[in-house]
PDB file of N, CA and C in Angstrom:
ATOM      1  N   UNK A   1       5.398  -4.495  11.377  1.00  0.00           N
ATOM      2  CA  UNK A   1       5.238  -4.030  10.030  1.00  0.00           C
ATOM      3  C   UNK A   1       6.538  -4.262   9.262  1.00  0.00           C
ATOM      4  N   UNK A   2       7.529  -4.120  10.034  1.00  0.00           N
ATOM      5  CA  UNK A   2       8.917  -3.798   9.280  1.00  0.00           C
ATOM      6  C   UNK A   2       9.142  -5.977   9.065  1.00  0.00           C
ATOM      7  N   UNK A   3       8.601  -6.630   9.689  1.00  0.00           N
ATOM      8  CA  UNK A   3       8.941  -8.081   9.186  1.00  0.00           C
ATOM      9  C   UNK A   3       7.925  -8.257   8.197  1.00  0.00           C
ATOM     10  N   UNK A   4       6.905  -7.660   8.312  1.00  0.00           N
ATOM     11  CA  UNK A   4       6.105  -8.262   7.041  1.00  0.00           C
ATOM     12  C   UNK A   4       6.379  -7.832   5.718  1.00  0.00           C
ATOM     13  N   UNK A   5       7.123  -6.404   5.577  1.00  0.00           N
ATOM     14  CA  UNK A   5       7.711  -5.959   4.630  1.00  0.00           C
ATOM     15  C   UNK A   5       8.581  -6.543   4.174  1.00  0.00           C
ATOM     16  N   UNK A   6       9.479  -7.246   4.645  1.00  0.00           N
ATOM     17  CA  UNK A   6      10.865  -7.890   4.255  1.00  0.00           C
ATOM     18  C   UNK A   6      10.322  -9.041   3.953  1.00  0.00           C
ATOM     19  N   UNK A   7       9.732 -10.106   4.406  1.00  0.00           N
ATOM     20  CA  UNK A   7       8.820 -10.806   4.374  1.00  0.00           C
ATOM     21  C   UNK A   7       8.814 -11.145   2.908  1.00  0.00           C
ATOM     22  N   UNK A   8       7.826 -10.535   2.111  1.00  0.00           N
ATOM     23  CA  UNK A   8       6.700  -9.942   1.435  1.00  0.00           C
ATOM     24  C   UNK A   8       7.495  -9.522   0.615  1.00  0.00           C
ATOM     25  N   UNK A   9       8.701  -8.326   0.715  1.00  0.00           N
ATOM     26  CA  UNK A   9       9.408  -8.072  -1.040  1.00  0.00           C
ATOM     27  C   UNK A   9      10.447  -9.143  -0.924  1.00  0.00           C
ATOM     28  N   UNK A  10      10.302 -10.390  -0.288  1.00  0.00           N
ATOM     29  CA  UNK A  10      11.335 -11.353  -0.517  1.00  0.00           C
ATOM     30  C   UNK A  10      10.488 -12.117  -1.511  1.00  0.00           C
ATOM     31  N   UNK A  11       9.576 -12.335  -1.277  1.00  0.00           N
ATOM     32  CA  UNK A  11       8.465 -13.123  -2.177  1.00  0.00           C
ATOM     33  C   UNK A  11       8.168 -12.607  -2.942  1.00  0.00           C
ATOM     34  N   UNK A  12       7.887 -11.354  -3.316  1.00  0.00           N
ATOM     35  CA  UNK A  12       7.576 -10.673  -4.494  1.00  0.00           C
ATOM     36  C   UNK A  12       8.839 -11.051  -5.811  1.00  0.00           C
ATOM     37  N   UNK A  13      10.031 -10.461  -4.743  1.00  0.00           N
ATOM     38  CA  UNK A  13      11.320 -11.031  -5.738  1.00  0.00           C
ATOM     39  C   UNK A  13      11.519 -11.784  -6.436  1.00  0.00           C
ATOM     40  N   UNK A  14      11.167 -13.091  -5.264  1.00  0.00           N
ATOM     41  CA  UNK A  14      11.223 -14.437  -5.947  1.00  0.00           C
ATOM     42  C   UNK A  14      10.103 -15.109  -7.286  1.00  0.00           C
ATOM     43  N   UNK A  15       9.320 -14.004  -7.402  1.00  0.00           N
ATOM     44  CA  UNK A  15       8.173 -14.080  -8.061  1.00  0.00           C
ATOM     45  C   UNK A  15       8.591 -13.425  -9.442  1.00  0.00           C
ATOM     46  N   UNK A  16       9.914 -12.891  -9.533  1.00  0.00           N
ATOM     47  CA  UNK A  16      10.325 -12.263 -10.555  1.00  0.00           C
ATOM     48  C   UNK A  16       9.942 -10.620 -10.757  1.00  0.00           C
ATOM     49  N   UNK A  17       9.506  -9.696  -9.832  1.00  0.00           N
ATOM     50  CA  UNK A  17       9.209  -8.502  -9.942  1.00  0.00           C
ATOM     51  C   UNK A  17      10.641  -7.915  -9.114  1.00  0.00           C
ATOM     52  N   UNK A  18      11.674  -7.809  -9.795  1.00  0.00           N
ATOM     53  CA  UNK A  18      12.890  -7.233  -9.158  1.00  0.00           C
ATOM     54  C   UNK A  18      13.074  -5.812  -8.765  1.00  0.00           C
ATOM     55  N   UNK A  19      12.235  -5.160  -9.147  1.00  0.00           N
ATOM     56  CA  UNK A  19      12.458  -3.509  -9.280  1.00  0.00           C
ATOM     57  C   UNK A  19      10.989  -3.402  -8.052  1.00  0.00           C
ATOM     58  N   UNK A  20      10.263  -4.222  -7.382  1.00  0.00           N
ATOM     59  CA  UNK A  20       9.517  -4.022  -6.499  1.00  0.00           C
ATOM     60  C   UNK A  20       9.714  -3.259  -4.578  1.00  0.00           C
ATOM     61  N   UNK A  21       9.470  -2.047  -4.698  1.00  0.00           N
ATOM     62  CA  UNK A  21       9.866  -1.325  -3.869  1.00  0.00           C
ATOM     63  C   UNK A  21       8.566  -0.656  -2.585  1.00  0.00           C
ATOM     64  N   UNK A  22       8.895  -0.946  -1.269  1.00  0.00           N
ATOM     65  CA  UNK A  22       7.526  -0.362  -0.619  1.00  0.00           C
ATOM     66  C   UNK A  22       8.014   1.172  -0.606  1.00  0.00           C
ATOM     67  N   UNK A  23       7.028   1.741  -0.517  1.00  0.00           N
ATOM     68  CA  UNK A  23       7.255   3.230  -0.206  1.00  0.00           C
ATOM     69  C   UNK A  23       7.958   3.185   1.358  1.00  0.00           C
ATOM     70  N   UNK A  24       8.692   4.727   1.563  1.00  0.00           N
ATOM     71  CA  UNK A  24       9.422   4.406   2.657  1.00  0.00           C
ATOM     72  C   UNK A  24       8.880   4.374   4.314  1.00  0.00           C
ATOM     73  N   UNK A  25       7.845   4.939   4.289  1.00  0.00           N
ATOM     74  CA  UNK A  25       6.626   4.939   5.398  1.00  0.00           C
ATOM     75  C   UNK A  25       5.611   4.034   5.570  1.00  0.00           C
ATOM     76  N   UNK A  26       4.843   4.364   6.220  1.00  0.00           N
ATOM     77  CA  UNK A  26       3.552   3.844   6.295  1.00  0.00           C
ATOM     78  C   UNK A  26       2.708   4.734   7.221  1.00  0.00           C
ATOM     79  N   UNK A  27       1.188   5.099   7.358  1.00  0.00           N
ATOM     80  CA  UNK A  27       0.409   5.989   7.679  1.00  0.00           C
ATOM     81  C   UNK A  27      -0.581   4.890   8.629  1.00  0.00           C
ATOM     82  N   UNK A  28      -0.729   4.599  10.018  1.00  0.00           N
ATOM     83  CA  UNK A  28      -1.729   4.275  10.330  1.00  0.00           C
ATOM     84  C   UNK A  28      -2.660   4.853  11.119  1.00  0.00           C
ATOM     85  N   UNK A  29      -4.055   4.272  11.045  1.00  0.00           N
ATOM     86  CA  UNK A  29      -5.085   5.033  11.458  1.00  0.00           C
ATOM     87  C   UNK A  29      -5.842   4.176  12.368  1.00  0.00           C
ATOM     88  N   UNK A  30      -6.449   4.706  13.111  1.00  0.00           N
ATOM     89  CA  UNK A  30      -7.520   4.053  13.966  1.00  0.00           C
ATOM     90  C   UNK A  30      -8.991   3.898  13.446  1.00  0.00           C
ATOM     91  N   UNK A  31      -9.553   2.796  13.136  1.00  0.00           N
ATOM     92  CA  UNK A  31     -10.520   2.953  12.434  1.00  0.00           C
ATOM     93  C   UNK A  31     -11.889   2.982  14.122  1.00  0.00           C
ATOM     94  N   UNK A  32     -12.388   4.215  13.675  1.00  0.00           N
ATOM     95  CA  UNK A  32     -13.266   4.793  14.815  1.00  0.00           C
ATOM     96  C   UNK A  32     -14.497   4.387  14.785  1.00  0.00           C
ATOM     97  N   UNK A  33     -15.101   4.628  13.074  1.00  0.00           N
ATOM     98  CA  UNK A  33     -16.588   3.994  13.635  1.00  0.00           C
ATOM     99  C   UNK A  33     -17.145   3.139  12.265  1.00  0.00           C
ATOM    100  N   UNK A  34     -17.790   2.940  11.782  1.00  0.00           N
ATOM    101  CA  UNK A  34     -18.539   2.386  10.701  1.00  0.00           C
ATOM    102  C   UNK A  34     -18.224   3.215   9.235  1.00  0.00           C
ATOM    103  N   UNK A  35     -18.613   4.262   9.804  1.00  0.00           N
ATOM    104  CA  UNK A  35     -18.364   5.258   8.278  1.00  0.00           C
ATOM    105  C   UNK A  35     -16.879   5.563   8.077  1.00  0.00           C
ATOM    106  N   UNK A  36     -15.905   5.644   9.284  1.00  0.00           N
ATOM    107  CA  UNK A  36     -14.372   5.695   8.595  1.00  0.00           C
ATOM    108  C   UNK A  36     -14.210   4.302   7.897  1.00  0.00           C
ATOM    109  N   UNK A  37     -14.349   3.652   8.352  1.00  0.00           N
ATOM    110  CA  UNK A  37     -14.313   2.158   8.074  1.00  0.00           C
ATOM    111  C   UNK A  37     -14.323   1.935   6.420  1.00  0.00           C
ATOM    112  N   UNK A  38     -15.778   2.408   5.891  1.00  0.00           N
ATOM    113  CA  UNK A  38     -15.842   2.371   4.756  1.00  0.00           C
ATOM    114  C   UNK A  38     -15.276   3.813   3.562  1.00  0.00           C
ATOM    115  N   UNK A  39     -15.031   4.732   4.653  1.00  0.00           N
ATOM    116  CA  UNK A  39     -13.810   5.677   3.287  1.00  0.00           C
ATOM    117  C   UNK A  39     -12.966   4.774   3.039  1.00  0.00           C
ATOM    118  N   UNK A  40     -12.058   4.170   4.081  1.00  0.00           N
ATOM    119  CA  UNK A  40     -11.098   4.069   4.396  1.00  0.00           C
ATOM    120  C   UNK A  40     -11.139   2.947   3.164  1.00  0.00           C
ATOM    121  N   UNK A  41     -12.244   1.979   3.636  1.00  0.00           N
ATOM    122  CA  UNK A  41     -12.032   1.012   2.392  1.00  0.00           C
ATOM    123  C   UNK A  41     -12.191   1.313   1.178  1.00  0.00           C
ATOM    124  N   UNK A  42     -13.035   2.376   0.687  1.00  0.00           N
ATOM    125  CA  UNK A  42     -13.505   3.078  -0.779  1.00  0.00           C
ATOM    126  C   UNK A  42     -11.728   3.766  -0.965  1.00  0.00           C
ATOM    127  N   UNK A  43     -11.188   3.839  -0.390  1.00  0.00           N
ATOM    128  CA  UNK A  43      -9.842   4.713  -0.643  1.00  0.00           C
ATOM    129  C   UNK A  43      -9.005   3.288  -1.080  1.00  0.00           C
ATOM    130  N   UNK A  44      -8.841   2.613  -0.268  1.00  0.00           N
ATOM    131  CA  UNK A  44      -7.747   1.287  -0.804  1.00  0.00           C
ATOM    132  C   UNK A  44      -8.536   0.702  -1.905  1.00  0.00           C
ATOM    133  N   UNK A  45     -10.029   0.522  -2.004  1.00  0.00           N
ATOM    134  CA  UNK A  45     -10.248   0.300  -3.613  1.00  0.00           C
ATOM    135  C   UNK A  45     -10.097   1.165  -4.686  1.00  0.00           C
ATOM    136  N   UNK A  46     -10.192   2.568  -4.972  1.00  0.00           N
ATOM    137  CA  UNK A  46      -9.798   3.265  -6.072  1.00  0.00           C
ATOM    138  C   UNK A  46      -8.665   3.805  -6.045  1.00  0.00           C
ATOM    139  N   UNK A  47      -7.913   3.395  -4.967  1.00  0.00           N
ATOM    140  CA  UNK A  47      -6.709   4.212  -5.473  1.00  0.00           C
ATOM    141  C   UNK A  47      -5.679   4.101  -6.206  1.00  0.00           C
ATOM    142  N   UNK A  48      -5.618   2.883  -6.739  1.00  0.00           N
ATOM    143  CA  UNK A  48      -4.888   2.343  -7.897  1.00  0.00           C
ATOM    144  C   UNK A  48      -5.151   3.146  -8.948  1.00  0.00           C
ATOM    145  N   UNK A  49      -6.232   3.565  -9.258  1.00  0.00           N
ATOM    146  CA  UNK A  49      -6.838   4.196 -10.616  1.00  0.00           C
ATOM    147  C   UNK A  49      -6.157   6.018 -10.340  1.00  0.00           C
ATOM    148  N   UNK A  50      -5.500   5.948  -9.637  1.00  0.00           N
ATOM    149  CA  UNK A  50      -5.228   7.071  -9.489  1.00  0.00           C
ATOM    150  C   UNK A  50      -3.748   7.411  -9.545  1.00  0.00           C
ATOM    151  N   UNK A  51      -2.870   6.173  -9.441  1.00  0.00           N
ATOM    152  CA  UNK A  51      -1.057   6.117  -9.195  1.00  0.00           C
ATOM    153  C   UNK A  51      -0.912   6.972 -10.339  1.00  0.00           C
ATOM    154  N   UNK A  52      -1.376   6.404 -11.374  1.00  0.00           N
ATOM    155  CA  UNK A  52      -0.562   7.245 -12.972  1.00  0.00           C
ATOM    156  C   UNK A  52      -0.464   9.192 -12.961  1.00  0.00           C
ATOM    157  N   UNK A  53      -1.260   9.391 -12.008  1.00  0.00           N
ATOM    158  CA  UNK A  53      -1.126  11.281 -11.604  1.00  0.00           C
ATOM    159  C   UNK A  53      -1.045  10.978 -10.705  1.00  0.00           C
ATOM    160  N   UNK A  54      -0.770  10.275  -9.582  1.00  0.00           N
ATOM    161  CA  UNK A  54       0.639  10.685  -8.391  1.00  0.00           C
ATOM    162  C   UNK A  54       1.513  10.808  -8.541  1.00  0.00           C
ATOM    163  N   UNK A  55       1.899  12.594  -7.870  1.00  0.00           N
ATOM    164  CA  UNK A  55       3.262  12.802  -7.854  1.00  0.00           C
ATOM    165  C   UNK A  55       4.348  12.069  -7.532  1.00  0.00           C
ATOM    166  N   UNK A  56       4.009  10.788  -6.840  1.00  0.00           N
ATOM    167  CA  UNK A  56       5.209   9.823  -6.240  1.00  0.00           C
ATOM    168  C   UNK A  56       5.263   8.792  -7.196  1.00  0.00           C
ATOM    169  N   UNK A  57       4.052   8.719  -8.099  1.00  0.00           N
ATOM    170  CA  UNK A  57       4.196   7.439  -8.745  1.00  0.00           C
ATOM    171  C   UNK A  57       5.651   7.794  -9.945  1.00  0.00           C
ATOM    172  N   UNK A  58       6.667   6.951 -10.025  1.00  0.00           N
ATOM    173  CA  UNK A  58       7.469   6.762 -10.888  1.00  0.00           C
ATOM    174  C   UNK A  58       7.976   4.987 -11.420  1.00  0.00           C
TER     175      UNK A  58
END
C-alpha cells in the first residue's frame, strides 16, 4: 500500500495538483459475502457527495 501511495501522489503531482494529500491511514476490510460487497461498493460511490460535511474534509 505504502508503494502505491508514493507511486500515485508522484503522478498526481506531476499532473499539477500540488497540495494533493492521502489521508494518513487506511481501513481494510475483508469482503465476506455478496451483500458486504455491495455496501461496500454503494459507500465508495456516494461518498464523495458527502466530503463537504466531513469533519476531516479541509
Amino acid at each position: 500500500m505504502g508503494a502505491f501511495k508514493t507511486t500515485s501522489s508522484k503522478k498526481i503531482r506531476l499532473l499539477g495538483i500540488e497540495n494533493f494529500a492521502w489521508q494518513r491511514s487506511f481501513h481494510d476490510h475483508i469482503i465476506k459475502d455478496e451483500q458486504v460487497y455491495y455496501q461496500i461498493k454503494n459507500y465508495i460511490k456516494t461518498n464523495p457527495q458527502n466530503w463537504a460535511s466531513d469533519t476531516l474534509f479541509y
